[in-house]
N, C-alpha and C. Protein backbone atom coordinates (compact mmCIF):
# COMPACT_ATOMS: atom_id res chain seq x y z
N UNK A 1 9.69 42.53 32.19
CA UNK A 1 10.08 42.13 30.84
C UNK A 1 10.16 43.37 29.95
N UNK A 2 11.28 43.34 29.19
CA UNK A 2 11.56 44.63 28.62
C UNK A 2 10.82 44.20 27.02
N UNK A 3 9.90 45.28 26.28
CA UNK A 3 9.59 45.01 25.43
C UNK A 3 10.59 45.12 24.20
N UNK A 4 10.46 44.15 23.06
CA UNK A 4 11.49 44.57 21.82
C UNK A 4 12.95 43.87 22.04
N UNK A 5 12.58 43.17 23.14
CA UNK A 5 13.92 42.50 23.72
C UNK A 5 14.18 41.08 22.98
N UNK A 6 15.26 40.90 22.14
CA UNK A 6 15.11 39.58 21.42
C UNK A 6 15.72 38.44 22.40
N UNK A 7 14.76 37.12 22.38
CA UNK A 7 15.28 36.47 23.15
C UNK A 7 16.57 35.59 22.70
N UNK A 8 17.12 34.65 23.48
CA UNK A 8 18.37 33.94 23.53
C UNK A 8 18.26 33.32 21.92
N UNK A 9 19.50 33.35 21.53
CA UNK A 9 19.66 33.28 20.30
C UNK A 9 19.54 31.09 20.72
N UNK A 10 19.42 30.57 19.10
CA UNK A 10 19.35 29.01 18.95
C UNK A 10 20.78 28.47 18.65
N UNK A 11 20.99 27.19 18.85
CA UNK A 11 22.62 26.96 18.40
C UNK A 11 21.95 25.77 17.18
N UNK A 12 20.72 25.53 17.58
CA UNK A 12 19.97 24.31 16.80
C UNK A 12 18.72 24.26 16.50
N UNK A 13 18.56 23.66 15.62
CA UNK A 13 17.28 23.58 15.62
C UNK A 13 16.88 22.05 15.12
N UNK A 14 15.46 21.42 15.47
CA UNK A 14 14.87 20.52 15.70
C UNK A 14 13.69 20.64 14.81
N UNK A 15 13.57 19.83 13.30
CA UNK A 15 12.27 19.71 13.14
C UNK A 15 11.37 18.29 13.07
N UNK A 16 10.46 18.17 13.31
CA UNK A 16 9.92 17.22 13.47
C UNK A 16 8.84 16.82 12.84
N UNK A 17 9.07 15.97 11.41
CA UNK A 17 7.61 16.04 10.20
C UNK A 17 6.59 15.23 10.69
N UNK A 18 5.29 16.05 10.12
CA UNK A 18 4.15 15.49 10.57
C UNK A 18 3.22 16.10 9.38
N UNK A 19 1.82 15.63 9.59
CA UNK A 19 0.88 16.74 9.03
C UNK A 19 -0.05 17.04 9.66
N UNK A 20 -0.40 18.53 10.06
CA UNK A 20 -1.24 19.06 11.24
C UNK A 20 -3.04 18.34 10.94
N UNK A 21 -3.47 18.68 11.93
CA UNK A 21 -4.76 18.14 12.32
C UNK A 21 -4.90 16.85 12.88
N UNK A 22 -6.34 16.90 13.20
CA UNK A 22 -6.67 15.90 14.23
C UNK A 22 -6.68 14.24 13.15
N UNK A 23 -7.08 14.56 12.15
CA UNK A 23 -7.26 13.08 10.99
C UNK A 23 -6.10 12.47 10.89
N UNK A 24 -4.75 13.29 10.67
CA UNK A 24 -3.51 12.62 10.97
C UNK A 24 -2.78 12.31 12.48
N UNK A 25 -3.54 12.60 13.07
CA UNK A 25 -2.68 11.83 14.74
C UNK A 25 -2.51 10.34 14.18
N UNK A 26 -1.60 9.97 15.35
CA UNK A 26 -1.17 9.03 15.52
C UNK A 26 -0.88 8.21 14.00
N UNK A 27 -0.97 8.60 13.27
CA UNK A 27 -0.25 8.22 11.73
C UNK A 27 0.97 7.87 11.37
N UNK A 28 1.48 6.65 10.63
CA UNK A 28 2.45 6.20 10.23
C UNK A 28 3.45 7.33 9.92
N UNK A 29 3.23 8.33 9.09
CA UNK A 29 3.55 9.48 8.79
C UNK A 29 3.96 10.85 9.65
N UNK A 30 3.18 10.56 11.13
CA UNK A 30 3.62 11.40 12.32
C UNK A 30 4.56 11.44 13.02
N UNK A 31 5.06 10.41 12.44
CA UNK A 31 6.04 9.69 13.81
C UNK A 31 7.16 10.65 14.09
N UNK A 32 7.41 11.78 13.29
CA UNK A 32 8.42 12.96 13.57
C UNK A 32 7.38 13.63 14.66
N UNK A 33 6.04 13.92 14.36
CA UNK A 33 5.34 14.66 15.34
C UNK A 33 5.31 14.18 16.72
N UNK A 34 5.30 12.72 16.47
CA UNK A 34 5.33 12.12 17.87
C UNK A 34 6.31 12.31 19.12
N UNK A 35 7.59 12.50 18.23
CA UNK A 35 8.61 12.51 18.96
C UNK A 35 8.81 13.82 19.57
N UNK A 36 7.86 15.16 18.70
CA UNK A 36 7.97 16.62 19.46
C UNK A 36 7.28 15.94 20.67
N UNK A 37 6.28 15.28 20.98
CA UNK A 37 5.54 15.02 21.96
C UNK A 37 6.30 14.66 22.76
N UNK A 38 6.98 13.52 22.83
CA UNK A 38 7.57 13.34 24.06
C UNK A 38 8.69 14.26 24.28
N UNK A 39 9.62 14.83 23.49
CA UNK A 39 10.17 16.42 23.69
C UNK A 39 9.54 16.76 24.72
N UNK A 40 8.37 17.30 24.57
CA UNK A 40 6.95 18.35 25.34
C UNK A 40 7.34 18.03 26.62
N UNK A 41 7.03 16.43 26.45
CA UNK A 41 6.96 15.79 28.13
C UNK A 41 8.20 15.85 28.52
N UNK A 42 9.33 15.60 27.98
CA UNK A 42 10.60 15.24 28.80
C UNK A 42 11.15 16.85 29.23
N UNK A 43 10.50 17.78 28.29
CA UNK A 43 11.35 19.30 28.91
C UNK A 43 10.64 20.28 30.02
N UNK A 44 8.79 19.83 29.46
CA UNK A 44 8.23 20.70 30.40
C UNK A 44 7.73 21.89 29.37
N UNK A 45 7.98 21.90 28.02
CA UNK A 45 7.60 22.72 27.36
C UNK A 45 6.40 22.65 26.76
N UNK A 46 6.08 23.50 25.86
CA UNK A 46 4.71 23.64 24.77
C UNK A 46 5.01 23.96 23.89
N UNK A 47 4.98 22.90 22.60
CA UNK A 47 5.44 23.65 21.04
C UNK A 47 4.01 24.05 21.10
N UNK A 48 3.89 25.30 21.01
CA UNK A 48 2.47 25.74 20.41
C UNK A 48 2.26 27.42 20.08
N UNK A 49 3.93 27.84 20.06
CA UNK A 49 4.19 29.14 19.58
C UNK A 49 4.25 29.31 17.94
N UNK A 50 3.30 30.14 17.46
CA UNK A 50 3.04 29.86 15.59
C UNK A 50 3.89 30.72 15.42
N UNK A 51 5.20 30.57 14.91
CA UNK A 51 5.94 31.11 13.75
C UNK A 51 7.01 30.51 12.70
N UNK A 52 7.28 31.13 11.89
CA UNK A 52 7.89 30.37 10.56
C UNK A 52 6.65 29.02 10.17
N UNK A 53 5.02 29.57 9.99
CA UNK A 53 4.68 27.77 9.09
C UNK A 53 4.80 27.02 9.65
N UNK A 54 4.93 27.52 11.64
CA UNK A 54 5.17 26.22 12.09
C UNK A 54 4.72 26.54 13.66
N UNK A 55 4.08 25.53 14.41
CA UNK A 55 4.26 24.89 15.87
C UNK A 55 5.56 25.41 16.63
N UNK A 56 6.04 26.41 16.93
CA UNK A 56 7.51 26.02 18.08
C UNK A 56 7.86 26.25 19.32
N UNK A 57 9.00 26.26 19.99
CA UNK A 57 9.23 26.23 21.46
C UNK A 57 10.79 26.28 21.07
N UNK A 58 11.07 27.25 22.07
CA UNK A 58 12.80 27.04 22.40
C UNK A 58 12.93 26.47 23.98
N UNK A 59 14.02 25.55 24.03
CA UNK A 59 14.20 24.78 24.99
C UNK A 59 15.71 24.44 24.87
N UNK A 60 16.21 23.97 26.51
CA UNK A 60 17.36 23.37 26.20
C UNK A 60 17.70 22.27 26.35
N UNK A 61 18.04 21.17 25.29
CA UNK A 61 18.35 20.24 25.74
C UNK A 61 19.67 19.74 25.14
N UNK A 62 20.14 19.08 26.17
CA UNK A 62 21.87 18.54 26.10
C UNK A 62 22.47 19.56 26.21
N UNK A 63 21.87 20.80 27.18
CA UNK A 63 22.88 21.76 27.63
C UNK A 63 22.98 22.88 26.16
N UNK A 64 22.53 22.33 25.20
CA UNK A 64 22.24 23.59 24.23
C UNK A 64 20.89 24.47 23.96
N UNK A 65 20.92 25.44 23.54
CA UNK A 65 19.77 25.83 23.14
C UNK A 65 18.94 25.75 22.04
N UNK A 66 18.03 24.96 21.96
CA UNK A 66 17.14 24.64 20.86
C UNK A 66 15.80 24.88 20.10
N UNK A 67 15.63 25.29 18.83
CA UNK A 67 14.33 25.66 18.85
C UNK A 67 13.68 24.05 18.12
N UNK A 68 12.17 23.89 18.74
CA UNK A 68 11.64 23.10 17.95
C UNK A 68 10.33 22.86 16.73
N UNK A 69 10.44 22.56 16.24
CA UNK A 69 9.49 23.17 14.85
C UNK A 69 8.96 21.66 14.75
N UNK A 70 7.33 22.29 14.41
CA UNK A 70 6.28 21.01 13.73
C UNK A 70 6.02 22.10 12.82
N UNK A 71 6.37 21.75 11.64
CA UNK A 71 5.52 22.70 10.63
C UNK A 71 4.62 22.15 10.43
N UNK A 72 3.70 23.14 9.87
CA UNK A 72 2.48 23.40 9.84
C UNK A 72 1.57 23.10 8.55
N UNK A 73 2.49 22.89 7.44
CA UNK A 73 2.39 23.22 6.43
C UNK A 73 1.69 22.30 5.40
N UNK A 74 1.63 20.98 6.05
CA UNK A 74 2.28 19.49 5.23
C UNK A 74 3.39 19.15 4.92
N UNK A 75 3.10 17.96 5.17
CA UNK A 75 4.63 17.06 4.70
C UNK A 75 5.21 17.74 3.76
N UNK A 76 4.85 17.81 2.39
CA UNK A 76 5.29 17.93 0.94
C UNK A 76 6.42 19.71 0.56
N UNK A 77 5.75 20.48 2.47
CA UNK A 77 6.20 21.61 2.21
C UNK A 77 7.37 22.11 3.20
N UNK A 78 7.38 20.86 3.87
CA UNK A 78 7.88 20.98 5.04
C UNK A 78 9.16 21.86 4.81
N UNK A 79 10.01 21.96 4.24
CA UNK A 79 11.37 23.24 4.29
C UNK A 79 11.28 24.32 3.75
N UNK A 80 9.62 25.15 3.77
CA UNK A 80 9.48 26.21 3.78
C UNK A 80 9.48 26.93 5.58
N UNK A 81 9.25 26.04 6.36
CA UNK A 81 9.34 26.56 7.93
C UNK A 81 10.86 26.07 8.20
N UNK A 82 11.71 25.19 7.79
CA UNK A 82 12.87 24.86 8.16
C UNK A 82 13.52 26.33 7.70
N UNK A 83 13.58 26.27 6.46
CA UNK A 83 14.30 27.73 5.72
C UNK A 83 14.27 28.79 6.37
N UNK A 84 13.03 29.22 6.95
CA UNK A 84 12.97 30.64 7.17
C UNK A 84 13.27 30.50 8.77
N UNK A 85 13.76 29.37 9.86
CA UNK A 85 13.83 29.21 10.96
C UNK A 85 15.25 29.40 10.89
N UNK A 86 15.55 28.26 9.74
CA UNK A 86 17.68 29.04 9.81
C UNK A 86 17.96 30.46 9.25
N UNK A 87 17.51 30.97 8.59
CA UNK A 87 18.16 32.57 8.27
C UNK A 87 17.23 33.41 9.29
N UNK A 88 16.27 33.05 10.06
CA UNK A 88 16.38 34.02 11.28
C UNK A 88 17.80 33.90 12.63
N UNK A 89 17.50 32.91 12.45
CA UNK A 89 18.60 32.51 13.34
C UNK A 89 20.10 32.48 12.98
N UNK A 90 19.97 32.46 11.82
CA UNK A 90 21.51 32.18 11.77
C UNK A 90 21.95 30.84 11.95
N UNK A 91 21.37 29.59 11.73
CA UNK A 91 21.88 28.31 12.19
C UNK A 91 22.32 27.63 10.95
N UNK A 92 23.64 26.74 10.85
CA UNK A 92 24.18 26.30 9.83
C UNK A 92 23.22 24.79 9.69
N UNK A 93 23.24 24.71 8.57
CA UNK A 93 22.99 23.02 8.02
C UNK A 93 23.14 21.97 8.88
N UNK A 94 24.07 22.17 9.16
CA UNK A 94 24.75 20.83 9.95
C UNK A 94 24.13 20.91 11.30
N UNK A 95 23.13 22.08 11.77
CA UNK A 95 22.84 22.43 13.01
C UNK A 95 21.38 21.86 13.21
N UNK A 96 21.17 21.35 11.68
CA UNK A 96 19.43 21.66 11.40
C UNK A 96 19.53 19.74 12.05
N UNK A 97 18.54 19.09 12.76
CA UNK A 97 18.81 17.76 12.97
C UNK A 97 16.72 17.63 12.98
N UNK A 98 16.53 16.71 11.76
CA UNK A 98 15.47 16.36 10.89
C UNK A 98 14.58 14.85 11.81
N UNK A 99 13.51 14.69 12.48
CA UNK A 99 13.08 13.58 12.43
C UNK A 99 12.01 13.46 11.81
N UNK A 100 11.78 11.95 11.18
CA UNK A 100 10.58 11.33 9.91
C UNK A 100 11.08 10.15 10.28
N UNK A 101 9.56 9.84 9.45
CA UNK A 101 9.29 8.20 9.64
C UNK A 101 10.08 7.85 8.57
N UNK A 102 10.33 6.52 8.19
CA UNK A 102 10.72 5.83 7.10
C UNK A 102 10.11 4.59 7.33
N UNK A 103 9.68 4.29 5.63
CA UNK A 103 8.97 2.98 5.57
C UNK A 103 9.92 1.67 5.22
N UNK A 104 11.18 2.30 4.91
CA UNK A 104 12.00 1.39 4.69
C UNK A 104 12.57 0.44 5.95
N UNK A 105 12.44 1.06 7.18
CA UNK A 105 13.10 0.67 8.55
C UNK A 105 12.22 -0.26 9.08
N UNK A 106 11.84 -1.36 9.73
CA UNK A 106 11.13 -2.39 10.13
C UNK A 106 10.46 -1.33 11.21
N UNK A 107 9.03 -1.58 11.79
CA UNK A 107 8.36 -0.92 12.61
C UNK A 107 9.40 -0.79 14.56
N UNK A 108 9.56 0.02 14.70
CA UNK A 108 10.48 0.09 16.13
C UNK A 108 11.69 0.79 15.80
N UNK A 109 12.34 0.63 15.03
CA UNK A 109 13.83 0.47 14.44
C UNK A 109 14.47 2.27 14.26
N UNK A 110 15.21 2.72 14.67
CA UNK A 110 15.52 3.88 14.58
C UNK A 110 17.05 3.75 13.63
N UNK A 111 17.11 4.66 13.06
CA UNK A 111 18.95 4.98 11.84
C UNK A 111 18.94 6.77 12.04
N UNK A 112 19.89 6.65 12.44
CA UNK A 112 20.83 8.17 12.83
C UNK A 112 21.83 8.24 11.34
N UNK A 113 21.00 9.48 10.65
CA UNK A 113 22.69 10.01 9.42
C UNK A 113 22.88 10.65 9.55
N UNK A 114 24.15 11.09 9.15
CA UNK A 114 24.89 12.63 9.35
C UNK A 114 24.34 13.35 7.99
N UNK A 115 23.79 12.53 6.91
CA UNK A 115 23.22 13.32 6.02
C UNK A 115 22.87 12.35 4.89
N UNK A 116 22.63 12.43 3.21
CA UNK A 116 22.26 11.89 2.82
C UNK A 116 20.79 12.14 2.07
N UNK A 117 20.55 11.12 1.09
CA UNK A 117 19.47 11.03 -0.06
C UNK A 117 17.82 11.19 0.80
N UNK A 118 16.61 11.77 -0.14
CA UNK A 118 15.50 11.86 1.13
C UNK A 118 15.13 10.52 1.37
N UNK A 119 15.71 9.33 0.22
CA UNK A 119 14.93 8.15 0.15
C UNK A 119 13.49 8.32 0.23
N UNK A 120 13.37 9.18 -0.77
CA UNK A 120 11.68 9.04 -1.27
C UNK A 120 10.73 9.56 -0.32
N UNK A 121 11.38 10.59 0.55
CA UNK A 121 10.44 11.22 1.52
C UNK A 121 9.73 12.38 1.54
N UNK A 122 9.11 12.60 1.05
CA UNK A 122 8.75 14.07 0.37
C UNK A 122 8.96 14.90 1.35
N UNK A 123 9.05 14.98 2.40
CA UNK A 123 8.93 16.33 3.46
C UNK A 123 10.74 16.57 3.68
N UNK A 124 11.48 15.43 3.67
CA UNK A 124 13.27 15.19 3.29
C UNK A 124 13.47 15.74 1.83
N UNK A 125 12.84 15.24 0.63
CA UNK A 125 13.43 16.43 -0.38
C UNK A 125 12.56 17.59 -0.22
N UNK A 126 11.84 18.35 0.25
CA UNK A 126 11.73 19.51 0.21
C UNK A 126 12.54 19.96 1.47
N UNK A 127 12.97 19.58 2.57
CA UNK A 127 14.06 20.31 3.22
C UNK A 127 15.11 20.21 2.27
N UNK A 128 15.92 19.36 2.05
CA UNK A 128 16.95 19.21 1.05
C UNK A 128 17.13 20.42 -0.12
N UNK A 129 15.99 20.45 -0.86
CA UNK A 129 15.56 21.37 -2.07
C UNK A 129 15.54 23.20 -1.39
N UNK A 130 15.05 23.55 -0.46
CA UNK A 130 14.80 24.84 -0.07
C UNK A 130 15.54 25.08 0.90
N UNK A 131 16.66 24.25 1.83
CA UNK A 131 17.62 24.56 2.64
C UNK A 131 18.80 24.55 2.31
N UNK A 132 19.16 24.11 0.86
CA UNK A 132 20.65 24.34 0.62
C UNK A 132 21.23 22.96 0.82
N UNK A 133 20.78 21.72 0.65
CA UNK A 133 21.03 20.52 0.41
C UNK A 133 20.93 19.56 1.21
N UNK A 134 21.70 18.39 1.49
CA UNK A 134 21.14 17.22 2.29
C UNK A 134 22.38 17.00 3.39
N UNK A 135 23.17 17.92 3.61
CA UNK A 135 24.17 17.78 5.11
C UNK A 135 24.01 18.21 6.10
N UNK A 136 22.53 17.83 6.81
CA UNK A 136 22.05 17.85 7.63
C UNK A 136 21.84 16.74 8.52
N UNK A 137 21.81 16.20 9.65
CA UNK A 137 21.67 15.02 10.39
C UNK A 137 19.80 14.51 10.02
N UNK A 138 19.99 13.47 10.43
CA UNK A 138 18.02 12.90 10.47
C UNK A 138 18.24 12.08 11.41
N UNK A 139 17.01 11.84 12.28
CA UNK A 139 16.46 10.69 12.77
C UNK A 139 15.29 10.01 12.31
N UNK A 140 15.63 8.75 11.58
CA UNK A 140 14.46 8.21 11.17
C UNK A 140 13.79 7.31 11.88
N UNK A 141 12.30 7.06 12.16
CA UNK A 141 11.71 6.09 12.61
C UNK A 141 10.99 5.45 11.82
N UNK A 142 11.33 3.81 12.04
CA UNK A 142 10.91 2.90 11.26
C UNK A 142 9.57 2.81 11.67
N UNK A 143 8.63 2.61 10.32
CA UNK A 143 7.33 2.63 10.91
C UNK A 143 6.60 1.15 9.46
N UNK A 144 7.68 0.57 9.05
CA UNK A 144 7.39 -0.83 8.27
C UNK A 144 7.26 -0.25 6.96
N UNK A 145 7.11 -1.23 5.90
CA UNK A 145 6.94 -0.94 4.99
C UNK A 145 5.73 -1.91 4.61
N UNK A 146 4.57 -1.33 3.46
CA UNK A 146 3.45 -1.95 3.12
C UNK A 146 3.42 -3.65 3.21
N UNK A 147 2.41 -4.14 3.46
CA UNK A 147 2.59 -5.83 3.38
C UNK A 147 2.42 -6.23 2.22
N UNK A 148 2.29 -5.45 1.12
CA UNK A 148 2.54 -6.37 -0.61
C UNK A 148 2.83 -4.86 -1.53
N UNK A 149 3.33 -5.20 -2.52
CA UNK A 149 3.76 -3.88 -3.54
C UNK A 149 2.58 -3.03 -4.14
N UNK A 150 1.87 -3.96 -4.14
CA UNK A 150 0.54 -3.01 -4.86
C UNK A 150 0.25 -2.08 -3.85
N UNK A 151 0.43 -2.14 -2.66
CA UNK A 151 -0.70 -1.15 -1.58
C UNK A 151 -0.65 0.23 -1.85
N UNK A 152 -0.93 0.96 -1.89
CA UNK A 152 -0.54 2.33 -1.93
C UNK A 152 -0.12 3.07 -1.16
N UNK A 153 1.17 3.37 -1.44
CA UNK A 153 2.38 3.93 -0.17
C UNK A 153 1.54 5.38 0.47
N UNK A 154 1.01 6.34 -0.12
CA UNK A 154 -0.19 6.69 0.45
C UNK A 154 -0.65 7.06 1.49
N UNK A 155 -1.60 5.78 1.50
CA UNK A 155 -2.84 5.08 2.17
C UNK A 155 -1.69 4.52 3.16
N UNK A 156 -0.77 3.93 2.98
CA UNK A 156 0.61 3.08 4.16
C UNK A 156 0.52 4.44 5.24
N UNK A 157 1.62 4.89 4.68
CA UNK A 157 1.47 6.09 5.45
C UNK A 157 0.88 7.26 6.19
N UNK A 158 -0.55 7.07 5.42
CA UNK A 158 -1.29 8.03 6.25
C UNK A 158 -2.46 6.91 6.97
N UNK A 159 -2.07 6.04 6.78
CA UNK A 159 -2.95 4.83 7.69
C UNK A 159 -1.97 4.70 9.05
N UNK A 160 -3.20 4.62 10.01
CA UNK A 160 -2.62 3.89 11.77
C UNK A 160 -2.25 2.86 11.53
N UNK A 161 -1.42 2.41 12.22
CA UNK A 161 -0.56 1.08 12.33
C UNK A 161 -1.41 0.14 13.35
N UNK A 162 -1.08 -1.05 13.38
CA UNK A 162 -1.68 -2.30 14.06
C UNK A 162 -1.08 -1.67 15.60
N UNK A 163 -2.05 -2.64 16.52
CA UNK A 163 -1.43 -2.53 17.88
C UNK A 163 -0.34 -2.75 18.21
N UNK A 164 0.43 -3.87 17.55
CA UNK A 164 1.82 -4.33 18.06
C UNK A 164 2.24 -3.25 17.23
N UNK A 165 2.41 -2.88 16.01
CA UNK A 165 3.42 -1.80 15.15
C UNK A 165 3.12 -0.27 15.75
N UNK A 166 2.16 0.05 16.33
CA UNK A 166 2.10 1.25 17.17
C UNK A 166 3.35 1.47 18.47
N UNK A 167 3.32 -0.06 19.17
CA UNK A 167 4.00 -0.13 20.47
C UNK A 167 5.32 -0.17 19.84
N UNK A 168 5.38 -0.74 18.90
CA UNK A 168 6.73 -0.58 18.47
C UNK A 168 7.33 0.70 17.89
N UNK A 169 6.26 1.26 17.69
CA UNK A 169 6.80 2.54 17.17
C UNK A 169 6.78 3.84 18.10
N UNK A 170 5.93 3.50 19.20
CA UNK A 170 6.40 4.26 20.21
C UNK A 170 7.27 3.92 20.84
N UNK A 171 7.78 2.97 21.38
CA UNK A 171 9.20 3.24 21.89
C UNK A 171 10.44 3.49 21.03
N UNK A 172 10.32 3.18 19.71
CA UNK A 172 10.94 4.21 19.01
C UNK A 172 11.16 5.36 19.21
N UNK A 173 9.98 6.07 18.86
CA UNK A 173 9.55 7.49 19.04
C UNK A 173 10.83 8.05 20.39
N UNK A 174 10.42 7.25 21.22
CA UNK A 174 11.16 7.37 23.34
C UNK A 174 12.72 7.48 22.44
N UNK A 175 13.46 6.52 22.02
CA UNK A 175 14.98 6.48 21.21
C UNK A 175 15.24 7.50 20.90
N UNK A 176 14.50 8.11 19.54
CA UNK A 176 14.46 9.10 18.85
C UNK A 176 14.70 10.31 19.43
N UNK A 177 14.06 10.35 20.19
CA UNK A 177 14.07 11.92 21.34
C UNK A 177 15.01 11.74 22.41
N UNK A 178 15.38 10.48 22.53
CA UNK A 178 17.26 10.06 23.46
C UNK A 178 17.92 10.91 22.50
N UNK A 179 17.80 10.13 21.75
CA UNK A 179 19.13 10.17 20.25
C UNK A 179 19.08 11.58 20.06
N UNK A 180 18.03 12.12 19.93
CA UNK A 180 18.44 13.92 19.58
C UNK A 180 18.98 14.64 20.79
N UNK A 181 18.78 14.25 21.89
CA UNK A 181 19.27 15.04 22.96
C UNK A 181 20.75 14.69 23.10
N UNK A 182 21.16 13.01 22.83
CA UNK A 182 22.34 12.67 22.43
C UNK A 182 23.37 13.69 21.30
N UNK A 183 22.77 14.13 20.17
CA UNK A 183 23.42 14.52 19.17
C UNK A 183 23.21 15.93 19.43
N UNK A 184 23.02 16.17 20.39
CA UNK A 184 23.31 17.84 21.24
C UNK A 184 24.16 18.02 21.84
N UNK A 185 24.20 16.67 22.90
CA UNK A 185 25.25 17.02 24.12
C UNK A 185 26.34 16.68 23.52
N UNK A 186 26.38 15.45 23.24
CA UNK A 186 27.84 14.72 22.64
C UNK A 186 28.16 15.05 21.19
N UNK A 187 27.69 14.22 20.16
CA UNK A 187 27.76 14.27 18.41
C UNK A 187 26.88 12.99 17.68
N UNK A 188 27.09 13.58 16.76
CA UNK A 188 26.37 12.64 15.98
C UNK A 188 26.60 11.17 15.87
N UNK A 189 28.02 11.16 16.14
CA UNK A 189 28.47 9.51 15.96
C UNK A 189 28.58 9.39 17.36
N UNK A 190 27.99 9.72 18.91
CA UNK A 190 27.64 9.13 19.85
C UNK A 190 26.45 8.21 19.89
N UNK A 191 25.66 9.48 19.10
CA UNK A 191 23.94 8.61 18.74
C UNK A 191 23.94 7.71 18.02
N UNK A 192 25.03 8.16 16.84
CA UNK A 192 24.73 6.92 15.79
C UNK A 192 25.17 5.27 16.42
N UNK A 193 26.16 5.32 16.55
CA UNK A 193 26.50 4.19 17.69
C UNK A 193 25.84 3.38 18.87
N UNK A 194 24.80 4.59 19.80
CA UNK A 194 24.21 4.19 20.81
C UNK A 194 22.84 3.81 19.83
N UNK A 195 22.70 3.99 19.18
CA UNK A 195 21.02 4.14 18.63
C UNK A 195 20.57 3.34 17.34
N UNK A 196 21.54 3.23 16.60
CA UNK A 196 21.61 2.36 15.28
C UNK A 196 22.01 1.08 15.43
């Protein structure tokens, strides 16, 4: 191995919101983290290289080359590791492809956009806000929305889900990580179609 040698450049990149530590596993709110997980398993890799504020691994999937990012940071900061992952690289907007939960989607339920509003996601407007706007793809996973208005969206979100809304949200999670390998090989409106 030659030292100083930069490796294979990215055509994409992959981030996947979560918030680090052990108190948030398996959290309504992870469900982007979840899906690096099965990434992990389906490539054979280890996000567990720290750079950019973040968890990553380059890998290829759908025949491209990809880097994948768990930032590190919290939710709220999340497109301070997106930002500085595209101007190393050089990767356009449209290259950047975003997964998060949404509480709006019934628990299981996956929605593929080509871009669009954060709908109230804080870790979606701060990519939006520090990457140069919202024409970027997402995969969202539905992870329910509170059972009465008062609850505190919160506490929703950083609360574990019931047994049945877990199972449902892991095989989500399994979609989610189809659907991105989908919107590698083929396009976005393959996934959106197969997956929505």
């Amino acid at each position: 191995m030659f030292f100083g040698r930069k490796p294979a450049p990215v055509a994409w990149i992959a981030v996947f919101l979560g918030n680090p530590g052990p108190r948030f596993e398996n959290t309504r709110h992870n469900a982007g983290f979840m899906a690096a997980d099965v990434i992990e398993k389906k490539t054979g890799v280890k996000i567990n290289r720290i750079k950019f504020n973040a968890l990553t691994a380059a890998v290829e999937l759908g025949g491209q080359r990809m880097l994948l990012l768990k930032p590190q940071t919290f939710m709220n900061l999340s497109g301070n590791a997106a930002r500085q992952a595209m101007r190393f690289w050089k990767v356009p907007l449209s290259n950047l492809v975003v997964v998060s939960d949404d509480v709006s989607l019934t628990a299981g339920k996956i929605r593929i956009r080509r871009s669009g509003s954060a709908g109230g996601h804080n870790g979606l407007k701060d990519i939006i806000a520090k990457c140069g706007g919202d024409g970027f793809p997402r995969i969202k996973i539905g992870v329910g929305a509170p059972p009465h208005s008062d609850f505190d969206m919160m506490d929703w979100v950083l609360g574990k889900p019931s047994k049945e809304d877990a199972k449902q949200i892991g095989d989500a999670v399994m979609r989610a990580a189809d659907a991105l390998e989908t919107i590698v090989e083929k396009s976005i409106e393959d996934a959106m179609s197969a997956y929505n």
